[in-house]
ModelCIF file with pLDDT and N, C-alpha, C, O atoms, coordinates in Angstrom:
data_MODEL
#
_entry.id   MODEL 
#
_entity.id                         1 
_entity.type                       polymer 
_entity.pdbx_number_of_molecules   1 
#
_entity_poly.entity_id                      1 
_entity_poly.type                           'polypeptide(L)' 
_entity_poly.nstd_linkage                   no 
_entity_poly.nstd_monomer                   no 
_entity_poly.pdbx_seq_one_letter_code       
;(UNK)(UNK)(UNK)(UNK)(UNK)(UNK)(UNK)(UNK)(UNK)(UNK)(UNK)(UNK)(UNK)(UNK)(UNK)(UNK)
(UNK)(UNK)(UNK)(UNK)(UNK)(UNK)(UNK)(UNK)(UNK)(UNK)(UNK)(UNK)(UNK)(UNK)(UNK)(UNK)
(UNK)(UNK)(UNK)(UNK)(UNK)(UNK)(UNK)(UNK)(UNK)(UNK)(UNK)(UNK)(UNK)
;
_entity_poly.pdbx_seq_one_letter_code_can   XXXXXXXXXXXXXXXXXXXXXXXXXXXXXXXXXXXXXXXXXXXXX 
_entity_poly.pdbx_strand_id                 A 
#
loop_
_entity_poly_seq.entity_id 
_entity_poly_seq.num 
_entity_poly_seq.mon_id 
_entity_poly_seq.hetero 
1 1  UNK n 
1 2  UNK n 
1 3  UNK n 
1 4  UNK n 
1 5  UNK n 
1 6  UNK n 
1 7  UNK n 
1 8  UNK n 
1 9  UNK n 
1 10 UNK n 
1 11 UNK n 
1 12 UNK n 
1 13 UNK n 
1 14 UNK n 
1 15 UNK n 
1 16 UNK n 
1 17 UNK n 
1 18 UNK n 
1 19 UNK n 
1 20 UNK n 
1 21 UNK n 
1 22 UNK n 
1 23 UNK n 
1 24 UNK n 
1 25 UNK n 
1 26 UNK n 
1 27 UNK n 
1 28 UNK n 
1 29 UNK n 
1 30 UNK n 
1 31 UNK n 
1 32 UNK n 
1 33 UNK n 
1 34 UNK n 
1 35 UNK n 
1 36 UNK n 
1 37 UNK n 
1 38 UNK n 
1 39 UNK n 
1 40 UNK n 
1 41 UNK n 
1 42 UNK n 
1 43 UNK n 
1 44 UNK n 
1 45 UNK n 
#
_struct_asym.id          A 
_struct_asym.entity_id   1 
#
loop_
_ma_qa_metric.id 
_ma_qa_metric.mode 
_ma_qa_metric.name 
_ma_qa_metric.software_group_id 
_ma_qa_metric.type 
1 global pLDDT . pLDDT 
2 local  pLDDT . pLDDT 
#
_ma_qa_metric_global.metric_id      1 
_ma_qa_metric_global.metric_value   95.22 
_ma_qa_metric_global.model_id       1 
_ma_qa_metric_global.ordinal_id     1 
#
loop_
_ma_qa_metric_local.label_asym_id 
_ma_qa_metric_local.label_comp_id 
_ma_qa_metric_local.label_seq_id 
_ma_qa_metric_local.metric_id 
_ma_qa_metric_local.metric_value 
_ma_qa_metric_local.model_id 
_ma_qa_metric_local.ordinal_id 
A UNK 1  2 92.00 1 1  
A UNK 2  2 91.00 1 2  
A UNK 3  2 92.00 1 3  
A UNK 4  2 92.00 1 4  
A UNK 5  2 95.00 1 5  
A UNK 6  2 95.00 1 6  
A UNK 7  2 95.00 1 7  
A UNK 8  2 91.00 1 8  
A UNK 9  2 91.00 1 9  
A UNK 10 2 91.00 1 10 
A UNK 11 2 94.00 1 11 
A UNK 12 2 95.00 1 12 
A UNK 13 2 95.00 1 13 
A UNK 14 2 96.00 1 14 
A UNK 15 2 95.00 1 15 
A UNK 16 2 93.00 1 16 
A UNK 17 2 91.00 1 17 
A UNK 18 2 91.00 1 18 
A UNK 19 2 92.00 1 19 
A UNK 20 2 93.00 1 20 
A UNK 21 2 96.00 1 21 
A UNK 22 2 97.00 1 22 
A UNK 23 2 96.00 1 23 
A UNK 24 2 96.00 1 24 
A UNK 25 2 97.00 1 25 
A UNK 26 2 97.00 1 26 
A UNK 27 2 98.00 1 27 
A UNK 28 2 98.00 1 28 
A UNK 29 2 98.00 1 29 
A UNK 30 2 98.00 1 30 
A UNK 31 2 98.00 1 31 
A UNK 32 2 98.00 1 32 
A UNK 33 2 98.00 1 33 
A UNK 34 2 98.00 1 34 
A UNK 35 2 97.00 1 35 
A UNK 36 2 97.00 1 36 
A UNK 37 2 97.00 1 37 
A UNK 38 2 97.00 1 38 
A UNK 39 2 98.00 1 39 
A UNK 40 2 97.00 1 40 
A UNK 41 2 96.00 1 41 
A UNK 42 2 96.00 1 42 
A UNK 43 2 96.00 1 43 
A UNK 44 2 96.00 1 44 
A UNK 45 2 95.00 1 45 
#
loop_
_atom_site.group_PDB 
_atom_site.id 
_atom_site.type_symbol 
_atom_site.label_atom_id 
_atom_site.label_alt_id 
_atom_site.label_comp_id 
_atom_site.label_asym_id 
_atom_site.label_entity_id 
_atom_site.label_seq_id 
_atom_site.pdbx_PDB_ins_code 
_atom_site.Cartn_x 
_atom_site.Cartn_y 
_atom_site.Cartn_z 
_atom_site.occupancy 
_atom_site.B_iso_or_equiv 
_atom_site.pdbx_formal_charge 
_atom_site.auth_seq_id 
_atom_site.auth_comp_id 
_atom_site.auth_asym_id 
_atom_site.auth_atom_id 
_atom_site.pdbx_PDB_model_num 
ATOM 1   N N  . UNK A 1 1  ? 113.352 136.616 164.114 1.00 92.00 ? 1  UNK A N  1 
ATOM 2   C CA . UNK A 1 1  ? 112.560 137.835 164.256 1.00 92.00 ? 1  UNK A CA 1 
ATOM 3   C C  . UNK A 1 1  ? 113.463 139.066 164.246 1.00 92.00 ? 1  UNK A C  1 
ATOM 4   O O  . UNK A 1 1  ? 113.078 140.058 163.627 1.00 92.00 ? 1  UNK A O  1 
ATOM 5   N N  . UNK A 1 2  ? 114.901 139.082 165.030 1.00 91.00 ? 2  UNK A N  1 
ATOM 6   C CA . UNK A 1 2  ? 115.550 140.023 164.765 1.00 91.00 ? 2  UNK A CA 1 
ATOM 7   C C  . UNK A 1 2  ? 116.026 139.765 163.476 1.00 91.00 ? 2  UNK A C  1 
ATOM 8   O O  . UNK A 1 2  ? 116.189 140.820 162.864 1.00 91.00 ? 2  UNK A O  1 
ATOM 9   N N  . UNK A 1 3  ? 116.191 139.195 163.104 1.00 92.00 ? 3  UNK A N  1 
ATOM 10  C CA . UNK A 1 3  ? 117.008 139.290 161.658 1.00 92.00 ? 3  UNK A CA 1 
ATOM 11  C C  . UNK A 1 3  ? 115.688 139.602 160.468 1.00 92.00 ? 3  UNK A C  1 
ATOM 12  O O  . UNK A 1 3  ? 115.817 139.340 159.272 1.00 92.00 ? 3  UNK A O  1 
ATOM 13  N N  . UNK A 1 4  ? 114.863 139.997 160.868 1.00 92.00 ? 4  UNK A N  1 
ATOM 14  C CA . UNK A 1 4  ? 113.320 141.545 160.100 1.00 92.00 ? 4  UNK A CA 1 
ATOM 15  C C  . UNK A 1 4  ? 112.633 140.193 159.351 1.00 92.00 ? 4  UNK A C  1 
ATOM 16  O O  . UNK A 1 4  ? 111.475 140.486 159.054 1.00 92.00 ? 4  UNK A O  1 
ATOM 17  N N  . UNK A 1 5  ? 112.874 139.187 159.058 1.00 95.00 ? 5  UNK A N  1 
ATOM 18  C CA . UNK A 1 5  ? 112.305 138.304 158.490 1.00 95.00 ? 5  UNK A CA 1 
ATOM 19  C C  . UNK A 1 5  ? 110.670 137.650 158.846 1.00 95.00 ? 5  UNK A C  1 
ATOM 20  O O  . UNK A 1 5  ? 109.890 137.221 157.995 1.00 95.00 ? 5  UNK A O  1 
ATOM 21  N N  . UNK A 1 6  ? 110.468 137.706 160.094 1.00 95.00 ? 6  UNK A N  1 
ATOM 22  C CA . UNK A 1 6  ? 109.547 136.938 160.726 1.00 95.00 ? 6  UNK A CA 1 
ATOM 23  C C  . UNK A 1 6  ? 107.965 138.148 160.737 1.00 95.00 ? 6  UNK A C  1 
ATOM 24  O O  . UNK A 1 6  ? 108.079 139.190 161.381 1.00 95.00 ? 6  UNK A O  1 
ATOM 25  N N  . UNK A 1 7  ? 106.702 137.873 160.037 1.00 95.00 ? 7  UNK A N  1 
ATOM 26  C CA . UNK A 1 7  ? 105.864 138.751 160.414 1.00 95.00 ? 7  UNK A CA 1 
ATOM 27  C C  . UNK A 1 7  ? 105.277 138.924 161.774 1.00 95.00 ? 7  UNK A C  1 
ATOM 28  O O  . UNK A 1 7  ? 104.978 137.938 162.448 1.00 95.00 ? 7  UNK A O  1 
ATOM 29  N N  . UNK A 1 8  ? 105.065 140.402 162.291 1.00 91.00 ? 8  UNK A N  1 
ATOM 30  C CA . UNK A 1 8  ? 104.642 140.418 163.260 1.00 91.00 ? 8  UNK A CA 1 
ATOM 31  C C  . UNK A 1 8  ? 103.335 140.037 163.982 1.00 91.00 ? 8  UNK A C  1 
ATOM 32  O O  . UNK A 1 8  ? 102.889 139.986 165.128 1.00 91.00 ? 8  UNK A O  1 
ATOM 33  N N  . UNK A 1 9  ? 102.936 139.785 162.645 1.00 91.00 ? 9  UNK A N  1 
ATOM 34  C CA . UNK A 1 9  ? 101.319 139.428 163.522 1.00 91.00 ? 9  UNK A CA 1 
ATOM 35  C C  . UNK A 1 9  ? 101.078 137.438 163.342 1.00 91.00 ? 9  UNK A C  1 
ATOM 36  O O  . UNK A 1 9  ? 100.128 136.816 163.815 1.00 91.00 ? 9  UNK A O  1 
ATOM 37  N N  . UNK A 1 10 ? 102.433 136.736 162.407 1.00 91.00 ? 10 UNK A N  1 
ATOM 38  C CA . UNK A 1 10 ? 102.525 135.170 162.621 1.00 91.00 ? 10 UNK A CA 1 
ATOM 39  C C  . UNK A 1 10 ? 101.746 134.973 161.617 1.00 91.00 ? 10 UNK A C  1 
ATOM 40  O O  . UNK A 1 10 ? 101.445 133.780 161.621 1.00 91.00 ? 10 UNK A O  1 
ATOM 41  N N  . UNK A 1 11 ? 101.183 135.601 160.621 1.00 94.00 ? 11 UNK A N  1 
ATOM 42  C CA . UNK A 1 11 ? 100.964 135.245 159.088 1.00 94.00 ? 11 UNK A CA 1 
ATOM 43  C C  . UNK A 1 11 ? 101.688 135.262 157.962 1.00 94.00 ? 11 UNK A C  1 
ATOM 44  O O  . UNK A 1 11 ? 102.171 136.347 157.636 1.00 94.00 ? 11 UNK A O  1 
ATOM 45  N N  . UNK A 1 12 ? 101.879 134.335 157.297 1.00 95.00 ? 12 UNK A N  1 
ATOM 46  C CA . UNK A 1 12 ? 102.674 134.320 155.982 1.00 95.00 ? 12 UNK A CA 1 
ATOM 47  C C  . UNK A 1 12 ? 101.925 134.595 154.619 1.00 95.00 ? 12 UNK A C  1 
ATOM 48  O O  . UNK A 1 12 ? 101.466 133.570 154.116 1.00 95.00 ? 12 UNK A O  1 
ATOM 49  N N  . UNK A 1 13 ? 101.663 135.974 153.785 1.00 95.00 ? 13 UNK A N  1 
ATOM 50  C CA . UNK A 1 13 ? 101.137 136.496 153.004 1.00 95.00 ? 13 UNK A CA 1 
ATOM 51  C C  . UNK A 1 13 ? 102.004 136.379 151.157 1.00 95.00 ? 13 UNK A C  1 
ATOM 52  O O  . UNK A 1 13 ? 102.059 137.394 150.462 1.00 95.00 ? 13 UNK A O  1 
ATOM 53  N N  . UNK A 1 14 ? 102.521 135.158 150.704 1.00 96.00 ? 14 UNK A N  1 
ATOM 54  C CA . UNK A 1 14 ? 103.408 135.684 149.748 1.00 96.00 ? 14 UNK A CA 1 
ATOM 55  C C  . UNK A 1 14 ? 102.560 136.481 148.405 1.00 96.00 ? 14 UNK A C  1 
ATOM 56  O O  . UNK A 1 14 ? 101.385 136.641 148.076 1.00 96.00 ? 14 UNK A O  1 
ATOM 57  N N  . UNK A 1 15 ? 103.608 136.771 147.994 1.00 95.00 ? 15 UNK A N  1 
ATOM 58  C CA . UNK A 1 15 ? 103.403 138.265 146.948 1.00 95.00 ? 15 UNK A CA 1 
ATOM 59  C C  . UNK A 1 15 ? 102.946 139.371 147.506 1.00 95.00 ? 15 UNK A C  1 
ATOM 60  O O  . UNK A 1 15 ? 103.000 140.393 146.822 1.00 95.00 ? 15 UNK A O  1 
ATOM 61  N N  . UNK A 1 16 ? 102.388 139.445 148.867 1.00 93.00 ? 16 UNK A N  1 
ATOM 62  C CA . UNK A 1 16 ? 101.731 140.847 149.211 1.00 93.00 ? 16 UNK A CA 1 
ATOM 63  C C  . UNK A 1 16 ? 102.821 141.845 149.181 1.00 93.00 ? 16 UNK A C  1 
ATOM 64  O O  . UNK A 1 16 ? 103.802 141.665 149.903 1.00 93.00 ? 16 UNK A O  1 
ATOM 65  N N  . UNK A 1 17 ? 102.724 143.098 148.253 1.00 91.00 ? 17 UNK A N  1 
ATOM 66  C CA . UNK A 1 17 ? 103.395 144.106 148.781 1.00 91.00 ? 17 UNK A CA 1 
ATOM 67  C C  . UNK A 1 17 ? 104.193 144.646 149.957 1.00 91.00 ? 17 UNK A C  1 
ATOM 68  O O  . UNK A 1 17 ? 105.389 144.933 150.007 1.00 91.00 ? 17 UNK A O  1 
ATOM 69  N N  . UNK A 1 18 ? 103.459 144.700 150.685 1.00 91.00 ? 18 UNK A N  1 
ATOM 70  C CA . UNK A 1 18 ? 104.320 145.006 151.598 1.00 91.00 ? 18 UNK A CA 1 
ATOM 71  C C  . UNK A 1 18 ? 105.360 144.176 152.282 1.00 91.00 ? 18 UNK A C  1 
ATOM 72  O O  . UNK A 1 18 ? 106.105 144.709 153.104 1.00 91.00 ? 18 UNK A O  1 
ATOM 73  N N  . UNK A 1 19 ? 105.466 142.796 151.969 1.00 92.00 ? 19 UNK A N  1 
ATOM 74  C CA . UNK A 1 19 ? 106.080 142.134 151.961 1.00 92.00 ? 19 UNK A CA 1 
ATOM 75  C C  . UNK A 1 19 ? 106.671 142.335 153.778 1.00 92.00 ? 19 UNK A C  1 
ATOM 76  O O  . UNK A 1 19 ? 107.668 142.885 154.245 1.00 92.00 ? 19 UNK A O  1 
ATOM 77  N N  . UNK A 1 20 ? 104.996 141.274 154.709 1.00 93.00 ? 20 UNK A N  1 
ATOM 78  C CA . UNK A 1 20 ? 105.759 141.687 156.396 1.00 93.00 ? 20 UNK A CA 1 
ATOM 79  C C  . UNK A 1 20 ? 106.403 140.475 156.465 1.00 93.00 ? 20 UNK A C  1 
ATOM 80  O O  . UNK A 1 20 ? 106.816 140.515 157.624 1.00 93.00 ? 20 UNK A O  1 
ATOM 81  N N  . UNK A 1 21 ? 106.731 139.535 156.061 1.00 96.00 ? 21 UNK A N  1 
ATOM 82  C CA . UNK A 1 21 ? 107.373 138.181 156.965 1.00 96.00 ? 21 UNK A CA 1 
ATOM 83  C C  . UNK A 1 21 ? 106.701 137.378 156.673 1.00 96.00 ? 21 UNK A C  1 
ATOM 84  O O  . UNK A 1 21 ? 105.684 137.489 155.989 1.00 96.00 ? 21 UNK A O  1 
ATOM 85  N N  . UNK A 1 22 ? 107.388 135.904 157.392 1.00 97.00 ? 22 UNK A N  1 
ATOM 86  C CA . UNK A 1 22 ? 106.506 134.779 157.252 1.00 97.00 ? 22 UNK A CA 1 
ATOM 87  C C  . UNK A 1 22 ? 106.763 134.310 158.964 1.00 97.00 ? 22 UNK A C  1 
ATOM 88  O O  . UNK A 1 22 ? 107.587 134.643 159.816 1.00 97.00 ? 22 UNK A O  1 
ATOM 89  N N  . UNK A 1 23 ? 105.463 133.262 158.930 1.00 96.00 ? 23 UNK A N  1 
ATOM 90  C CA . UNK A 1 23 ? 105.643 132.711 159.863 1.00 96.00 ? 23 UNK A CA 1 
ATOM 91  C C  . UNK A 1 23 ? 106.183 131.311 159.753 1.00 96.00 ? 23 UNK A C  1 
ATOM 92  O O  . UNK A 1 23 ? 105.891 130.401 158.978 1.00 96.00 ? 23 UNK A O  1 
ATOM 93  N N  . UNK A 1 24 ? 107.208 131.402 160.918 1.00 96.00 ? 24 UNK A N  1 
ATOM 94  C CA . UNK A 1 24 ? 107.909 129.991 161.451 1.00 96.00 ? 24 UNK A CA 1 
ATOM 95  C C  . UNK A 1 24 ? 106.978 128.531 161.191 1.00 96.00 ? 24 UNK A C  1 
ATOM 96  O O  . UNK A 1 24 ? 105.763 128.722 161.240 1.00 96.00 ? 24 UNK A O  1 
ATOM 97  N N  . UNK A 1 25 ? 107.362 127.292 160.957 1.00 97.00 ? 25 UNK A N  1 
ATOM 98  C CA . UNK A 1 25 ? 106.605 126.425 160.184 1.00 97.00 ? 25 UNK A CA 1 
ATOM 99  C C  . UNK A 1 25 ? 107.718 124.825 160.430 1.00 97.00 ? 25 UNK A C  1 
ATOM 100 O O  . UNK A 1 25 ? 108.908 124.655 160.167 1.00 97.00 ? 25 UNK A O  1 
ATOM 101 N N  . UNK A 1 26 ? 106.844 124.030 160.937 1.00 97.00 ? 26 UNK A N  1 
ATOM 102 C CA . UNK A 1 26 ? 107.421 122.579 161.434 1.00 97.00 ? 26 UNK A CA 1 
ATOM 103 C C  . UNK A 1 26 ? 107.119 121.812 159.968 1.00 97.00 ? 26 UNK A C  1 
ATOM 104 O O  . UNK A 1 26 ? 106.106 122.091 159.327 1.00 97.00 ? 26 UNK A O  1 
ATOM 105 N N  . UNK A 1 27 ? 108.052 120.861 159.520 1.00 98.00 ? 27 UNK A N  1 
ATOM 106 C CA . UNK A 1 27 ? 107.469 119.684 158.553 1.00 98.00 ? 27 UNK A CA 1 
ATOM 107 C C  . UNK A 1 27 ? 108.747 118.423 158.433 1.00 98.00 ? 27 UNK A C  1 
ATOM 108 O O  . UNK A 1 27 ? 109.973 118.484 158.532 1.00 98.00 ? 27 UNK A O  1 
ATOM 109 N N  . UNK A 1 28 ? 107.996 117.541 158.230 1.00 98.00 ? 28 UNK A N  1 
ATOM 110 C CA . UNK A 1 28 ? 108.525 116.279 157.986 1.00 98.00 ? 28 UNK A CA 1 
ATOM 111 C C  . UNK A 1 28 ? 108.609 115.675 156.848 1.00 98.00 ? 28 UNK A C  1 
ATOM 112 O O  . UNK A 1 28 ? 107.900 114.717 157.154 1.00 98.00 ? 28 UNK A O  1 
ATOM 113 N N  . UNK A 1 29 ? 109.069 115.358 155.212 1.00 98.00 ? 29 UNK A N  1 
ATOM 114 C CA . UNK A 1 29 ? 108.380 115.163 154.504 1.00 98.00 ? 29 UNK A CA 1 
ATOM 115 C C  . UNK A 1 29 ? 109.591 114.224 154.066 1.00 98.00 ? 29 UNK A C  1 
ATOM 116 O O  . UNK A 1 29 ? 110.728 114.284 154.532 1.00 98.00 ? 29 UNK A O  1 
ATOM 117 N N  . UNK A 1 30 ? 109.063 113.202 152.921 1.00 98.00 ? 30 UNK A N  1 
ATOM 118 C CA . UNK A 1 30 ? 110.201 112.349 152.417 1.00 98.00 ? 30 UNK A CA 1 
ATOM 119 C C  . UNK A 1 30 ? 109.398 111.747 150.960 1.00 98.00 ? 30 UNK A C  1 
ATOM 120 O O  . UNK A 1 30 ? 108.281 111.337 150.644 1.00 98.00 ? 30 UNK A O  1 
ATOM 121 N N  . UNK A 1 31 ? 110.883 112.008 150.250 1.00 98.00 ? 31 UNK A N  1 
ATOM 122 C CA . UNK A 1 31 ? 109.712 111.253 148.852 1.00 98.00 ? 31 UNK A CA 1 
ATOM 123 C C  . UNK A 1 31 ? 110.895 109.913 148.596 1.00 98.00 ? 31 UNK A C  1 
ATOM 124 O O  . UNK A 1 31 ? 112.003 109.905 149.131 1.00 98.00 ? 31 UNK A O  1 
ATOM 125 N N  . UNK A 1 32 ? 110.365 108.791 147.642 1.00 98.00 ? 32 UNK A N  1 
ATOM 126 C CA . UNK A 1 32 ? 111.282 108.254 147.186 1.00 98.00 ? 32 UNK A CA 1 
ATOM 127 C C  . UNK A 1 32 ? 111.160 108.318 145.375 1.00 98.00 ? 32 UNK A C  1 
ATOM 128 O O  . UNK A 1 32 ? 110.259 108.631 144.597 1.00 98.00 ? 32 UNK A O  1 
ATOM 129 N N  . UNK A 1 33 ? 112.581 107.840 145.222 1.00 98.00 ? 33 UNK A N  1 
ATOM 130 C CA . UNK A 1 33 ? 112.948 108.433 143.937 1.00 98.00 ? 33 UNK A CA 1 
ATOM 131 C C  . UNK A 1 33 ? 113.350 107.199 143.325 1.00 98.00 ? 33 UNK A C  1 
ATOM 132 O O  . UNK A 1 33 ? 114.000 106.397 143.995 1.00 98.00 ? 33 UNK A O  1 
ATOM 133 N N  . UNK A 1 34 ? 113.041 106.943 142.118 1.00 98.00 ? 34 UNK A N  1 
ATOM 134 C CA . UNK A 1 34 ? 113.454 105.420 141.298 1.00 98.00 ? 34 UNK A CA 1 
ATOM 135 C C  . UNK A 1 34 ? 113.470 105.573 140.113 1.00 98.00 ? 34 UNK A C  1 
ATOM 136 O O  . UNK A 1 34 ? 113.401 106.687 139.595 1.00 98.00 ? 34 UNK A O  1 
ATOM 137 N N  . UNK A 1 35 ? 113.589 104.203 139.296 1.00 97.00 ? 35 UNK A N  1 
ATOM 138 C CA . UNK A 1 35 ? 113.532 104.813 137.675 1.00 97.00 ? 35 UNK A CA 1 
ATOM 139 C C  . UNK A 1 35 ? 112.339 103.990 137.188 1.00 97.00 ? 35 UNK A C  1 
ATOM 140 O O  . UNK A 1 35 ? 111.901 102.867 137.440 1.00 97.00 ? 35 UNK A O  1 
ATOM 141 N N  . UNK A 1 36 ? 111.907 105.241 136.199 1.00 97.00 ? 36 UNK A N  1 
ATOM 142 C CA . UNK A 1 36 ? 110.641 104.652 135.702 1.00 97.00 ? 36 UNK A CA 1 
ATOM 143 C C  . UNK A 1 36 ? 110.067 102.759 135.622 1.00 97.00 ? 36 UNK A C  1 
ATOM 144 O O  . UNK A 1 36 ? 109.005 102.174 135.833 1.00 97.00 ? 36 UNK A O  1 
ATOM 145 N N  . UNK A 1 37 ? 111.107 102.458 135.308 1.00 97.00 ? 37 UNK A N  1 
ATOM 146 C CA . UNK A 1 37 ? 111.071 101.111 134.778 1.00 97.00 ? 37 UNK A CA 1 
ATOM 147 C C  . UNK A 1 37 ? 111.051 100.003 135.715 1.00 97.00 ? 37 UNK A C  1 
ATOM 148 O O  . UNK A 1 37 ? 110.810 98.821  135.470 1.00 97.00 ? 37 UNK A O  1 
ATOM 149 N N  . UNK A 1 38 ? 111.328 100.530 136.782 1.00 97.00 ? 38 UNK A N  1 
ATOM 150 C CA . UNK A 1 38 ? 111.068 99.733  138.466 1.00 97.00 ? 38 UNK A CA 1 
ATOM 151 C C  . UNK A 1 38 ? 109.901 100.696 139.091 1.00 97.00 ? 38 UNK A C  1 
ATOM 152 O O  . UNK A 1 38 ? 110.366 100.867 140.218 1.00 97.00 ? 38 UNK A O  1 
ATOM 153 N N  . UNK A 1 39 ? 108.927 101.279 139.067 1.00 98.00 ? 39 UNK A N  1 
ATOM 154 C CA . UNK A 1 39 ? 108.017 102.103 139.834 1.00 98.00 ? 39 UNK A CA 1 
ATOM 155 C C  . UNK A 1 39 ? 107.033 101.330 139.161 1.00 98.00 ? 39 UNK A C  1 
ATOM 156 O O  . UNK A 1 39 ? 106.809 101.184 137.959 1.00 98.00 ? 39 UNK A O  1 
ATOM 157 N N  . UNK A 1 40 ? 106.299 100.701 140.536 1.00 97.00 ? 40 UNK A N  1 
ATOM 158 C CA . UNK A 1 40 ? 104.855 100.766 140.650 1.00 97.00 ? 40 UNK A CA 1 
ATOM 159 C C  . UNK A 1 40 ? 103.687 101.540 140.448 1.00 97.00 ? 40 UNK A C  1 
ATOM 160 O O  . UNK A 1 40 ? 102.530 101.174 140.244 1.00 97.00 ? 40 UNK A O  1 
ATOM 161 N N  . UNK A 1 41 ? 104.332 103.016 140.567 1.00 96.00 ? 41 UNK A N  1 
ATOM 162 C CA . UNK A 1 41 ? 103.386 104.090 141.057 1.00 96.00 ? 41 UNK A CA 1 
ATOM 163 C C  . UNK A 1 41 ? 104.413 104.659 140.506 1.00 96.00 ? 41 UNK A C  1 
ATOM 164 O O  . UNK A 1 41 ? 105.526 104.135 140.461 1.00 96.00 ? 41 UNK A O  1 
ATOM 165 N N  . UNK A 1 42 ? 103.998 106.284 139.829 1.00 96.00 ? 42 UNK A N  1 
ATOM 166 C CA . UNK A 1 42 ? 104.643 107.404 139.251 1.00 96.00 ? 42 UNK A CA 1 
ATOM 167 C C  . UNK A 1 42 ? 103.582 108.788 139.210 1.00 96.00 ? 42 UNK A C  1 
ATOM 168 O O  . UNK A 1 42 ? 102.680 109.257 138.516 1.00 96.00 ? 42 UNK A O  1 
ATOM 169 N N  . UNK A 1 43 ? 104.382 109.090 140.492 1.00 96.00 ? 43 UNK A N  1 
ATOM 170 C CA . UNK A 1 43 ? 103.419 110.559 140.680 1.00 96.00 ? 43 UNK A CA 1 
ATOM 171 C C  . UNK A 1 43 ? 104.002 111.801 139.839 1.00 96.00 ? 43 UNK A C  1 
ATOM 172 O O  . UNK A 1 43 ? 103.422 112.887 139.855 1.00 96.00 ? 43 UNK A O  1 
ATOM 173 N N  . UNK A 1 44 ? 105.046 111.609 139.187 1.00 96.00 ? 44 UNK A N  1 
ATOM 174 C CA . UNK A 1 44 ? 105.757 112.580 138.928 1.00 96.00 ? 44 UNK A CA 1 
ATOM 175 C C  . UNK A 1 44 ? 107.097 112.351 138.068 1.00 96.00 ? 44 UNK A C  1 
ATOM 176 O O  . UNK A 1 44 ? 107.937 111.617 138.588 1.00 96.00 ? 44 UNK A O  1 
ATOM 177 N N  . UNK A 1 45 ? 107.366 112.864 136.892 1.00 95.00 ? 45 UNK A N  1 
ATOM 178 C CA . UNK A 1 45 ? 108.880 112.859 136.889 1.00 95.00 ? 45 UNK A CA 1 
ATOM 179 C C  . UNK A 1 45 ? 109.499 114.023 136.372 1.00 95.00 ? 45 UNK A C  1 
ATOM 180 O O  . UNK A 1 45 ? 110.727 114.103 136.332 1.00 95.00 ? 45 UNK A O  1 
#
């Protein structure tokens, strides 16, 4: 928050002009990664 980054009212607005901050944000996330030719499943490459 001191370092002007954090909005004051705890909303994160991106692209808005005025550009106030974002708010602070918890996550856990994990992907796994293989090669096509061993994947069961392919969400993505």
């Amino acid at each position: 928050f001191h370092l002007g980054v954090l909005s004051a009212d705890g909303y994160c607005k991106p692209f808005e002009a005025s550009g106030t901050g974002y708010m602070r944000s918890e996550a856990i996330a994990v992907i796994y990664l293989q090669k096509a030719k061993n994947a069961k499943r392919i969400y993505a490459t």
